[in-house]
Each structure stands twice: as structure tokens, then as C-alpha cells.
PDB file of N, CA and C in Angstrom:
ATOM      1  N   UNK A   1     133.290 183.910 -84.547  1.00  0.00           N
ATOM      2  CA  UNK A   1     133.659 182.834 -85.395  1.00  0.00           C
ATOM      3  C   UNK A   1     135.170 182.641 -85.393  1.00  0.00           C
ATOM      4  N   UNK A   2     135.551 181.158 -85.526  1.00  0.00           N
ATOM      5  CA  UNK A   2     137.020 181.307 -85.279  1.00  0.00           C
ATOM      6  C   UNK A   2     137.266 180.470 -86.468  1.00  0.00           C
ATOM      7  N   UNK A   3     138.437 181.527 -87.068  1.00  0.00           N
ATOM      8  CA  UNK A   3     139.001 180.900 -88.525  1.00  0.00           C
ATOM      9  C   UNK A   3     139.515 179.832 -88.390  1.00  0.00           C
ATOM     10  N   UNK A   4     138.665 178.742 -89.085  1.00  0.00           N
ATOM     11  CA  UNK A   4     139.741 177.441 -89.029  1.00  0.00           C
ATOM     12  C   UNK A   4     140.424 176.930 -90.165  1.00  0.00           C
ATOM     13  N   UNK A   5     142.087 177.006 -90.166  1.00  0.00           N
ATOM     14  CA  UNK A   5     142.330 176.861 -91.390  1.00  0.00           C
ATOM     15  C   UNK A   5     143.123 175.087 -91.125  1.00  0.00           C
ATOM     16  N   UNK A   6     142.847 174.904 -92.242  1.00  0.00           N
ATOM     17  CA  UNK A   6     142.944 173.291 -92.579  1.00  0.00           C
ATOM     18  C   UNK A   6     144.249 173.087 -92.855  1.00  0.00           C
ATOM     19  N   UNK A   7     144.642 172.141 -91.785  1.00  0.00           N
ATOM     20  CA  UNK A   7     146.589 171.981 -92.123  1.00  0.00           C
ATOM     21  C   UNK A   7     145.905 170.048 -92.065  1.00  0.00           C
ATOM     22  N   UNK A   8     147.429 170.193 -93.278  1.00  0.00           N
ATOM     23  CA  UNK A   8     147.434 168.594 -93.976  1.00  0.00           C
ATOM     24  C   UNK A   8     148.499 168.226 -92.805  1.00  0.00           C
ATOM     25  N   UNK A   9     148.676 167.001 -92.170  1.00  0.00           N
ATOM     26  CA  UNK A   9     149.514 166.068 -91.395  1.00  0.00           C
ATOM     27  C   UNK A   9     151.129 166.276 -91.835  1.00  0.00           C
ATOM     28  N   UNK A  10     151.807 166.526 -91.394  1.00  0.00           N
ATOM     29  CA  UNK A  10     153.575 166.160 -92.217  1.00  0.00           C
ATOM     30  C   UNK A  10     153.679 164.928 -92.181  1.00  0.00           C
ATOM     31  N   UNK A  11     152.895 163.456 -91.668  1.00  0.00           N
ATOM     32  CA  UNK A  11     152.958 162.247 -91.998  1.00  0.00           C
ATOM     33  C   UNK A  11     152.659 162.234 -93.398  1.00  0.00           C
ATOM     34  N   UNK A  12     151.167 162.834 -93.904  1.00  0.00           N
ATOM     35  CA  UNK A  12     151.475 162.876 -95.231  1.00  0.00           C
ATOM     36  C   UNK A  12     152.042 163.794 -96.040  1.00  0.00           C
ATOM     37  N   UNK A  13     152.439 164.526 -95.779  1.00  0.00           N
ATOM     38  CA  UNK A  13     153.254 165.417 -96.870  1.00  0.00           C
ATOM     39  C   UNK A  13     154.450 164.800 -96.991  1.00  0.00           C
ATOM     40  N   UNK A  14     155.408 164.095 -95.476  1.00  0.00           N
ATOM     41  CA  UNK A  14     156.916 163.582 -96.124  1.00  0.00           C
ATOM     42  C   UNK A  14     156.780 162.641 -97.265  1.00  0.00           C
ATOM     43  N   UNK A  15     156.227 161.884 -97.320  1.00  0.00           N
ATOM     44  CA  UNK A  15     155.998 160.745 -98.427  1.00  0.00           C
ATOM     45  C   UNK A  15     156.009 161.243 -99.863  1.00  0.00           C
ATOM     46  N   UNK A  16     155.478 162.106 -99.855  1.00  0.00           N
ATOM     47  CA  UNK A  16     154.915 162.799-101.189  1.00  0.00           C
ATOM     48  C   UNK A  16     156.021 163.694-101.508  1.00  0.00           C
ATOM     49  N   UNK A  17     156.786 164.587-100.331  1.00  0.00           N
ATOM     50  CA  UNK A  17     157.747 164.986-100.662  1.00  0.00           C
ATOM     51  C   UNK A  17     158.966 164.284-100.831  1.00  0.00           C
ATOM     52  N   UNK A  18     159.032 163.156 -99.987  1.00  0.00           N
ATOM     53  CA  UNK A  18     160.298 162.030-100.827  1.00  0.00           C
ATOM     54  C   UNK A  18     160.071 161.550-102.334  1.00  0.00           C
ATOM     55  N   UNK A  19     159.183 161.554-102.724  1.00  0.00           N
ATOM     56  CA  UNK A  19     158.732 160.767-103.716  1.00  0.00           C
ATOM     57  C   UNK A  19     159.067 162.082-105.121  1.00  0.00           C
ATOM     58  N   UNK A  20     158.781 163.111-104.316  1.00  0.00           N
ATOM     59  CA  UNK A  20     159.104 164.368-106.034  1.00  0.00           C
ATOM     60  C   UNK A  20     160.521 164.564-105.717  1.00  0.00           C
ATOM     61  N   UNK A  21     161.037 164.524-104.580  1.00  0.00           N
ATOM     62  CA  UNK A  21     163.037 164.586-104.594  1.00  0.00           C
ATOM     63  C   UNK A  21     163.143 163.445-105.291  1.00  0.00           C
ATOM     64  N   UNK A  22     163.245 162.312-104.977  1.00  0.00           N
ATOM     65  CA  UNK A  22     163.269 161.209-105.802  1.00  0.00           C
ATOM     66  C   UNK A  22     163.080 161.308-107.543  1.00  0.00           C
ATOM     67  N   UNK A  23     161.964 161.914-107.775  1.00  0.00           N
ATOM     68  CA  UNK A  23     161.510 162.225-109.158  1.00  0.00           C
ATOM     69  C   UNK A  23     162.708 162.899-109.762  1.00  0.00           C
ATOM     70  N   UNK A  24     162.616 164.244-109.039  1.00  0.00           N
ATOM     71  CA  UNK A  24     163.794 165.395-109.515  1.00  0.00           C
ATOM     72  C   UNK A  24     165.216 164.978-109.729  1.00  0.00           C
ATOM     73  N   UNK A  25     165.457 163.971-108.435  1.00  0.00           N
ATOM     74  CA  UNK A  25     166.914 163.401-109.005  1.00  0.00           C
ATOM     75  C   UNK A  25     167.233 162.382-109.871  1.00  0.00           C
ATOM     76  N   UNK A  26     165.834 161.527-110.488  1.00  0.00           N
ATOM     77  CA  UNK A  26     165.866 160.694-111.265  1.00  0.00           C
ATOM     78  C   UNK A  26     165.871 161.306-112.656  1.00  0.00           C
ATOM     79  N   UNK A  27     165.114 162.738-112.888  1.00  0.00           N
ATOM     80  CA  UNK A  27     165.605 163.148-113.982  1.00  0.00           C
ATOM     81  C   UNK A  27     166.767 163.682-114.613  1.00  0.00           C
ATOM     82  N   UNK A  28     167.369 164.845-113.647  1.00  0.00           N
ATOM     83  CA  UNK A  28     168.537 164.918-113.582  1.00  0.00           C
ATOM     84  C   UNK A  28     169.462 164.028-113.749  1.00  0.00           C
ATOM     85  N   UNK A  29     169.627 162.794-113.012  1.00  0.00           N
ATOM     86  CA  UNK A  29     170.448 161.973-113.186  1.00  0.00           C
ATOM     87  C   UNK A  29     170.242 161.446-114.836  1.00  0.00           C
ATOM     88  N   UNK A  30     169.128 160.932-115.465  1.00  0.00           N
ATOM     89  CA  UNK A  30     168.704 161.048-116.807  1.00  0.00           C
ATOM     90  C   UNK A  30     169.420 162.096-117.666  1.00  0.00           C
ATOM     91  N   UNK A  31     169.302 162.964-117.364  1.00  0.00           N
ATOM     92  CA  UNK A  31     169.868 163.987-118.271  1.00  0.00           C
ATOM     93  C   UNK A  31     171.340 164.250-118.200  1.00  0.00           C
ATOM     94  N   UNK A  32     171.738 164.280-116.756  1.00  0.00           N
ATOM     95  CA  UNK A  32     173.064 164.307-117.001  1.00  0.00           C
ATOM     96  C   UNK A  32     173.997 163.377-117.626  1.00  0.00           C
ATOM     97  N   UNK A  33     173.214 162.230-117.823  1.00  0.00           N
ATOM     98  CA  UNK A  33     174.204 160.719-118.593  1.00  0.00           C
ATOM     99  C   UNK A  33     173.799 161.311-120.184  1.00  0.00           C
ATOM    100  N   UNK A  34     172.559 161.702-120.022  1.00  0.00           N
ATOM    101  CA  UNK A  34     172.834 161.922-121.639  1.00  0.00           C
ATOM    102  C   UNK A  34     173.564 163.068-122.145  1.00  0.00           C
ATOM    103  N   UNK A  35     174.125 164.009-121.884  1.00  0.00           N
ATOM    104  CA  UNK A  35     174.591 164.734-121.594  1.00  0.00           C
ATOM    105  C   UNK A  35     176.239 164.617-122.383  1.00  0.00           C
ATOM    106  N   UNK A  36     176.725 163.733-120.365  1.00  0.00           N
ATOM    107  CA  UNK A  36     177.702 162.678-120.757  1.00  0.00           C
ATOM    108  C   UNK A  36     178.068 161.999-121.668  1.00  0.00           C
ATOM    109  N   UNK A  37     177.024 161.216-122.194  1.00  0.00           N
ATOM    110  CA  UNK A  37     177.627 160.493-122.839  1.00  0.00           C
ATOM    111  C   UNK A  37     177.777 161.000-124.938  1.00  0.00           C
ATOM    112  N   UNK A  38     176.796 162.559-124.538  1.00  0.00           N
ATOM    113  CA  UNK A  38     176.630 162.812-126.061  1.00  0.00           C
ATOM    114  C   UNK A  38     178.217 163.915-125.864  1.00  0.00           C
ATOM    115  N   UNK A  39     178.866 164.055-125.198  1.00  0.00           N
ATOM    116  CA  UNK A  39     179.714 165.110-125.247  1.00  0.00           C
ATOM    117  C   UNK A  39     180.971 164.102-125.158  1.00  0.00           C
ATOM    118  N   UNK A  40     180.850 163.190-124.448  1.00  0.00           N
ATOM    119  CA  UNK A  40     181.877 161.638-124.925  1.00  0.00           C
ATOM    120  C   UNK A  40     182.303 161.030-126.480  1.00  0.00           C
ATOM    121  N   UNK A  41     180.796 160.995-126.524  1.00  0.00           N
ATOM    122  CA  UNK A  41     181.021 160.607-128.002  1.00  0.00           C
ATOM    123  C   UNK A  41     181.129 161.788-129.310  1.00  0.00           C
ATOM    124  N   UNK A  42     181.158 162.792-128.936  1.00  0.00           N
ATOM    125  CA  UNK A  42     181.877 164.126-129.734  1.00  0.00           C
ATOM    126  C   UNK A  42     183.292 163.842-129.026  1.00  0.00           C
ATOM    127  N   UNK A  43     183.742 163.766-128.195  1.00  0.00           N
ATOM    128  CA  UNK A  43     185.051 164.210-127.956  1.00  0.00           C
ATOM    129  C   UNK A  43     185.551 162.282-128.446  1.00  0.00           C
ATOM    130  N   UNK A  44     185.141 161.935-128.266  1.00  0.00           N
ATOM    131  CA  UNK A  44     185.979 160.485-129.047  1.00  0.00           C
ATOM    132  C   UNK A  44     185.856 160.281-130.837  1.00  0.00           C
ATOM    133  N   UNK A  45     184.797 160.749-130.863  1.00  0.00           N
ATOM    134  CA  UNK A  45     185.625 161.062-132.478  1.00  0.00           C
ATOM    135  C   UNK A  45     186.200 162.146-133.140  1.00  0.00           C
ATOM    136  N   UNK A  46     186.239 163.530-132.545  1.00  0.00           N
ATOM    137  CA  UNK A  46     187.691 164.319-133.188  1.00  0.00           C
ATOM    138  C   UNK A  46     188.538 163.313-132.344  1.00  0.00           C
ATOM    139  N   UNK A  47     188.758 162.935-131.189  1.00  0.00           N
ATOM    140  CA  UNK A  47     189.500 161.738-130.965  1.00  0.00           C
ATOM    141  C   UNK A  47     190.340 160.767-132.282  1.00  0.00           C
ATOM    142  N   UNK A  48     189.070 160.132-132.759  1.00  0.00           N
ATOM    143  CA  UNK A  48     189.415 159.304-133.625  1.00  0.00           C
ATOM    144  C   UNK A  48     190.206 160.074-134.838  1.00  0.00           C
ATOM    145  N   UNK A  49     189.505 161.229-135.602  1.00  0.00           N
ATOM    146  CA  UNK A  49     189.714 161.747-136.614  1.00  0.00           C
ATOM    147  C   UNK A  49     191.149 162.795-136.286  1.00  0.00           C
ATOM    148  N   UNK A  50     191.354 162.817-135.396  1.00  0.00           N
ATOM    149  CA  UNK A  50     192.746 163.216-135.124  1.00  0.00           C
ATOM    150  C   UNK A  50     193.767 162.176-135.528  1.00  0.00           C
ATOM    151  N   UNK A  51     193.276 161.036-134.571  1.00  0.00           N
ATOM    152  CA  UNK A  51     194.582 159.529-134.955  1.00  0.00           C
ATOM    153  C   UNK A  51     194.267 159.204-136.405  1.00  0.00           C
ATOM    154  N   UNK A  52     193.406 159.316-136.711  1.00  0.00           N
ATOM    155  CA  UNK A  52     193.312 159.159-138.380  1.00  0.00           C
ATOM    156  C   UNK A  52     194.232 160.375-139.287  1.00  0.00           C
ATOM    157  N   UNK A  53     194.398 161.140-138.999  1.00  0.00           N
ATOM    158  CA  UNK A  53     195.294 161.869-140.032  1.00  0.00           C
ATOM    159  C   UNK A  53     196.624 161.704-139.540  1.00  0.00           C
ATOM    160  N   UNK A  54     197.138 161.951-138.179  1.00  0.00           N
ATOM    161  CA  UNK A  54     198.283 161.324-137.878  1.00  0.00           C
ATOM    162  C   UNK A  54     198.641 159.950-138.552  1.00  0.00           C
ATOM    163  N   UNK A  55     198.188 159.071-138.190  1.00  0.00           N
ATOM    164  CA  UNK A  55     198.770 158.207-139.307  1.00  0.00           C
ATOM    165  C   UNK A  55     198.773 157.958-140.603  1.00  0.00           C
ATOM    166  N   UNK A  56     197.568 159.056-141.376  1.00  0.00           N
ATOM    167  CA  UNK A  56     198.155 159.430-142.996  1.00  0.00           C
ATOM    168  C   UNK A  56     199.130 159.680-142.851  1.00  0.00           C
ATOM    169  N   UNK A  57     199.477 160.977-142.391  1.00  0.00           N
ATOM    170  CA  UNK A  57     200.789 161.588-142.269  1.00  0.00           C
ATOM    171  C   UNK A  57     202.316 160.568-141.653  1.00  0.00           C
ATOM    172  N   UNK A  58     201.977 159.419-140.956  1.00  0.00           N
ATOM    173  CA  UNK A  58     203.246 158.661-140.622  1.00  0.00           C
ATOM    174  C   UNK A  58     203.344 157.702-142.220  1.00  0.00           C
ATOM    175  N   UNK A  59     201.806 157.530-142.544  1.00  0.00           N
ATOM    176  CA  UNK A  59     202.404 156.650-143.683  1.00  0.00           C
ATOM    177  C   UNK A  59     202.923 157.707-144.993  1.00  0.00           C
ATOM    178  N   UNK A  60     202.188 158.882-145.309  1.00  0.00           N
ATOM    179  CA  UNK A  60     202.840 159.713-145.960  1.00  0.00           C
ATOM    180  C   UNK A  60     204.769 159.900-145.883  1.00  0.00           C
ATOM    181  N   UNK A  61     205.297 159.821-144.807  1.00  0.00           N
ATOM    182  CA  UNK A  61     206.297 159.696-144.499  1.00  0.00           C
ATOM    183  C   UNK A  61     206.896 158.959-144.650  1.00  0.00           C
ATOM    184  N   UNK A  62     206.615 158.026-144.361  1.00  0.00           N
ATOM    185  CA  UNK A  62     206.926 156.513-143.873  1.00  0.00           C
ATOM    186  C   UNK A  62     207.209 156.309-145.793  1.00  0.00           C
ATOM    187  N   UNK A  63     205.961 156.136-147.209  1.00  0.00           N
ATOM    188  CA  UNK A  63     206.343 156.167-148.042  1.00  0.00           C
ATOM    189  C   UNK A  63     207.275 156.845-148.849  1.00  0.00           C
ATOM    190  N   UNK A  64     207.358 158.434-148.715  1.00  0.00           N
ATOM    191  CA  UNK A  64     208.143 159.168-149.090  1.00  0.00           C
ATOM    192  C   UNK A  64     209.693 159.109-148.148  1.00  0.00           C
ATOM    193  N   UNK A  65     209.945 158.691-147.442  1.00  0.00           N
ATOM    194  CA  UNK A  65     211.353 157.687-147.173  1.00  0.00           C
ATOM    195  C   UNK A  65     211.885 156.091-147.859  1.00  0.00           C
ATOM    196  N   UNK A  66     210.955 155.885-148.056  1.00  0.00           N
ATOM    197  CA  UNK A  66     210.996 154.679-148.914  1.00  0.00           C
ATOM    198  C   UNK A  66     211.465 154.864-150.114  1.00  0.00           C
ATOM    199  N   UNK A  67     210.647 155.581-150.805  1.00  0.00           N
ATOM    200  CA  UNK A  67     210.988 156.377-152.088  1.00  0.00           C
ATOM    201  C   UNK A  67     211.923 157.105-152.283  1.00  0.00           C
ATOM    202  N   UNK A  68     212.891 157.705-151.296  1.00  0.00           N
ATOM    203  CA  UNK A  68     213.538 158.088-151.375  1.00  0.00           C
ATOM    204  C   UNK A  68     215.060 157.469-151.493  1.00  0.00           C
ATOM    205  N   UNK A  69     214.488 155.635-149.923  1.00  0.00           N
ATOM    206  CA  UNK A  69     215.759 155.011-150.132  1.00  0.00           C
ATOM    207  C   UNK A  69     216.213 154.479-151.567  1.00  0.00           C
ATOM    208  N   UNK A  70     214.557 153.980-152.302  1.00  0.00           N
ATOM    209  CA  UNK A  70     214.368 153.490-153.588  1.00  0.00           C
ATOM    210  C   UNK A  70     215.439 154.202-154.427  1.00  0.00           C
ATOM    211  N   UNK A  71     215.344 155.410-154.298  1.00  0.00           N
ATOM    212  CA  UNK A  71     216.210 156.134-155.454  1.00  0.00           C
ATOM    213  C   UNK A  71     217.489 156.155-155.473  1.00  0.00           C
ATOM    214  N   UNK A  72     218.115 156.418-153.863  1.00  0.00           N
ATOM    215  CA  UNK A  72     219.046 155.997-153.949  1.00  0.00           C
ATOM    216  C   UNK A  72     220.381 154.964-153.993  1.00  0.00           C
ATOM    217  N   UNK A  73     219.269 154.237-154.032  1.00  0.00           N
ATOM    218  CA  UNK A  73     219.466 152.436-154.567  1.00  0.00           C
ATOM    219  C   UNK A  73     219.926 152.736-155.897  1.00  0.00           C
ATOM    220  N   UNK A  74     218.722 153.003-156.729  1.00  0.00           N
ATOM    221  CA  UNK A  74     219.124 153.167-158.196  1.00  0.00           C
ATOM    222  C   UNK A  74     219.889 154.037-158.298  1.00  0.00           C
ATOM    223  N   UNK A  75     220.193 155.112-158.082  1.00  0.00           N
ATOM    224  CA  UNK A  75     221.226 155.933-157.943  1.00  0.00           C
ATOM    225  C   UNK A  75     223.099 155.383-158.446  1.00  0.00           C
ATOM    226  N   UNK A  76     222.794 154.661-156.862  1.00  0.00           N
ATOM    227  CA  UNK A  76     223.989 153.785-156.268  1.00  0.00           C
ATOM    228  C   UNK A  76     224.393 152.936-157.706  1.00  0.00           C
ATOM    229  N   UNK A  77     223.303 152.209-158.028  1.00  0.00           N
ATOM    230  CA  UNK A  77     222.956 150.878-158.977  1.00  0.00           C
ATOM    231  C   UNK A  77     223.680 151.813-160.247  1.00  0.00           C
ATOM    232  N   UNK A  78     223.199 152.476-160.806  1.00  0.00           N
ATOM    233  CA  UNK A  78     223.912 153.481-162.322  1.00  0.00           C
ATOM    234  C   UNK A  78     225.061 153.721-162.024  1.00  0.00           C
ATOM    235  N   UNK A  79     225.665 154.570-161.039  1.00  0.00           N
ATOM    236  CA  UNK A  79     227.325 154.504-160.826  1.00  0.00           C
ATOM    237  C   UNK A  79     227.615 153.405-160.658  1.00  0.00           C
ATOM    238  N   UNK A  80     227.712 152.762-160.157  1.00  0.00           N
ATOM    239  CA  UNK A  80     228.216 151.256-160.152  1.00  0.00           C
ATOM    240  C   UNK A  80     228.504 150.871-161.606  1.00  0.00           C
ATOM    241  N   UNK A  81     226.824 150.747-161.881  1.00  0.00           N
ATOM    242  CA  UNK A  81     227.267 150.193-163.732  1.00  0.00           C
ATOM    243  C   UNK A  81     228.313 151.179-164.573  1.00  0.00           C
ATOM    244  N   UNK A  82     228.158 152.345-164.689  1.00  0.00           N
ATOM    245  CA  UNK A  82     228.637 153.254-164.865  1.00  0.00           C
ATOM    246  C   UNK A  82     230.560 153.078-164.773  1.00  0.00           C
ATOM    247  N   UNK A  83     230.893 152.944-163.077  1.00  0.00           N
ATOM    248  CA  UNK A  83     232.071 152.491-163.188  1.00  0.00           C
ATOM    249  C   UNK A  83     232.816 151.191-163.754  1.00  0.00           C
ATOM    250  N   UNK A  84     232.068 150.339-163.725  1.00  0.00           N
ATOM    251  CA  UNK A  84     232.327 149.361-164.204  1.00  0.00           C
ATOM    252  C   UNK A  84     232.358 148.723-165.792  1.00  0.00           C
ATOM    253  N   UNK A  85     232.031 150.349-166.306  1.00  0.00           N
ATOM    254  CA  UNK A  85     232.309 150.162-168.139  1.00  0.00           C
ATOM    255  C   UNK A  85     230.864 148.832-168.699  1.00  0.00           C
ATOM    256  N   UNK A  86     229.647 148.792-167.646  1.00  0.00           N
ATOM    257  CA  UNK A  86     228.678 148.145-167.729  1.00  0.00           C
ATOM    258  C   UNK A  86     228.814 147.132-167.782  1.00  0.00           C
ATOM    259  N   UNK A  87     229.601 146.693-167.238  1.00  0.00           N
ATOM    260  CA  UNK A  87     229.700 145.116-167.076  1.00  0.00           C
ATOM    261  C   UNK A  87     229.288 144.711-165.226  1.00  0.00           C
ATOM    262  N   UNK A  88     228.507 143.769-165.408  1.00  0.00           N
ATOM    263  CA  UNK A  88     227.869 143.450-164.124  1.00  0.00           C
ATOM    264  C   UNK A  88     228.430 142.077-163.745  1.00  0.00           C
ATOM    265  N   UNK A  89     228.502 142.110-162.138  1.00  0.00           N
ATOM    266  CA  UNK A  89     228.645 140.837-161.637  1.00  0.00           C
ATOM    267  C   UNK A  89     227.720 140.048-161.161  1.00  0.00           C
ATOM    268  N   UNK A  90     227.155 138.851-161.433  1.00  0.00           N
ATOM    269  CA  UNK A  90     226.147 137.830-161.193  1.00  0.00           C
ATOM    270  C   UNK A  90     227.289 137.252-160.146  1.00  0.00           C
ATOM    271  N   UNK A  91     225.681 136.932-159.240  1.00  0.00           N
ATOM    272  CA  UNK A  91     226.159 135.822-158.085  1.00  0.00           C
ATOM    273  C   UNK A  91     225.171 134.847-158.716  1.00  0.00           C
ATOM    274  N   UNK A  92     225.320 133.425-158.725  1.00  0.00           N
ATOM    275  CA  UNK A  92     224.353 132.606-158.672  1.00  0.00           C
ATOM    276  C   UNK A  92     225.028 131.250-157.938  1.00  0.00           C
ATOM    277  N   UNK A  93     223.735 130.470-157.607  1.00  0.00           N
ATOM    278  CA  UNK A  93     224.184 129.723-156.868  1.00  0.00           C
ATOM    279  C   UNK A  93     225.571 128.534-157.336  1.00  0.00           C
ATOM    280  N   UNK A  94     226.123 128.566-157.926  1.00  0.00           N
ATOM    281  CA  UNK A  94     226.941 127.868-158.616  1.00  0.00           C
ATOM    282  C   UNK A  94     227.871 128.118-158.285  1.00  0.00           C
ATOM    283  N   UNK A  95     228.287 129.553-158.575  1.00  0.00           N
ATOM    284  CA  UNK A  95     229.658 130.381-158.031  1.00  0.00           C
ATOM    285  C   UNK A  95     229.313 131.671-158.743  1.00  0.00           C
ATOM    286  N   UNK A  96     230.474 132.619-158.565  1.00  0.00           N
ATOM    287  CA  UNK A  96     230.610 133.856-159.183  1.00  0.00           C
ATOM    288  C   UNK A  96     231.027 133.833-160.791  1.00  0.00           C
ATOM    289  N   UNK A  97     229.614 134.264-161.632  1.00  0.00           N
ATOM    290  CA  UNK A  97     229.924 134.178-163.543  1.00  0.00           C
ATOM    291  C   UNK A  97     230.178 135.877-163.526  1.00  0.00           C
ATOM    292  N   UNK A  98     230.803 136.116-164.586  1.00  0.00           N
ATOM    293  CA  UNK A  98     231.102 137.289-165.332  1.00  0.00           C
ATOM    294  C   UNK A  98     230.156 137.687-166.473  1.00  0.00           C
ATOM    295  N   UNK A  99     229.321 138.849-166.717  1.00  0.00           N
ATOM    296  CA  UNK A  99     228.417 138.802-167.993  1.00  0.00           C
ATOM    297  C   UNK A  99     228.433 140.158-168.378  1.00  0.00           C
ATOM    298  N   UNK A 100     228.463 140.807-169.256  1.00  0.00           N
ATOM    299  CA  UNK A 100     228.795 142.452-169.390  1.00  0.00           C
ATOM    300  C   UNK A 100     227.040 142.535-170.063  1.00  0.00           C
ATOM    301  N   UNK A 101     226.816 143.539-169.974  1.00  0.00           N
ATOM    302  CA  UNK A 101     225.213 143.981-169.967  1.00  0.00           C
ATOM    303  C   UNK A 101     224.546 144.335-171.320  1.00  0.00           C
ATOM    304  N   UNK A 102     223.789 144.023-171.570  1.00  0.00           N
ATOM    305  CA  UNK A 102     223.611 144.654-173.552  1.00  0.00           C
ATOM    306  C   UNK A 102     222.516 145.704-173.718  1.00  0.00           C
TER     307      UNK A 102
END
């Protein structure tokens, strides 16, 4: 008796084997975008939440210079009056009036 063992064609096996490479790289490719794009969108918002406290912090600044020029406005403004025995000078559109302060 002679063993006969049953071989399938490689006409049909390539087909079938293009078709599961095909499969395999269609999932992969699937997975790797999601992947992508979920590790994108983690890294773009500490992204965001980074530029978000940086610019608390510029406007934190940004106000507390303000406040600071503020003061020394008024500062300026009290010596002034101060030297001047509180008498202030008005500009108005007319010309220069004289008015001492009450």
C-alpha cells in the first residue's frame, strides 16, 4: 500500500495566504492609529494645561506690575501734594487755574 498523503495546490493556498497578511496588517494598522492618536491626545493636553498655567502666571505678573506701577503713581501723587503745601495745579482746557485742595 502506498501512503498517499493529500497536498492542497499553492495556487490555492497563495490567495488565502494574501488575504490573512492583508487581514493582519489591516489590524495592526487599526491599532496602531489608535494608539497614536490616544497618546496624541494625552500629550496635547498636558500640552494645553501647561500653556494654561503659563499664562496665569504671565497675567499674575503682568497684574502685580501694574499694581505696583499703580502705587507708585500714588506714591509720586502724595509727595507732590505734600510738597506743594497741598495746593494742586489744574490744567483745563481754558488755560492753567490755581486751586489749593480741601
Amino acid at each position: 500500500m502506498k501512503n498517499k498523503t493529500r497536498t492542497i495546490p499553492w495556487k490555492k493556498i497563495v490567495p488565502l495566504e494574501i488575504l490573512l497578511g492583508l487581514a493582519i496588517l489591516a489590524a495592526t494598522f487599526a491599532v496602531s492609529v489608535r494608539t497614536d492618536l490616544s497618546k496624541a491626545q494625552t500629550q496635547l493636553g498636558n500640552m494645553l494645561e501647561y500653556m494654561k498655567e503659563q499664562c496665569n502666571l504671565s497675567q499674575l505678573r503682568d497684574l502685580a506690575s501694574e499694581a505696583k506701577s499703580l502705587m507708585r503713581g500714588t506714591e509720586s501723587a502724595e509727595q507732590i501734594r505734600w510738597r506743594t503745601g497741598g495746593k494742586q495745579m489744574i490744567r483745563s482746557f481754558s488755560g492753567i487755574t490755581r486751586r489749593t485742595a480741601t
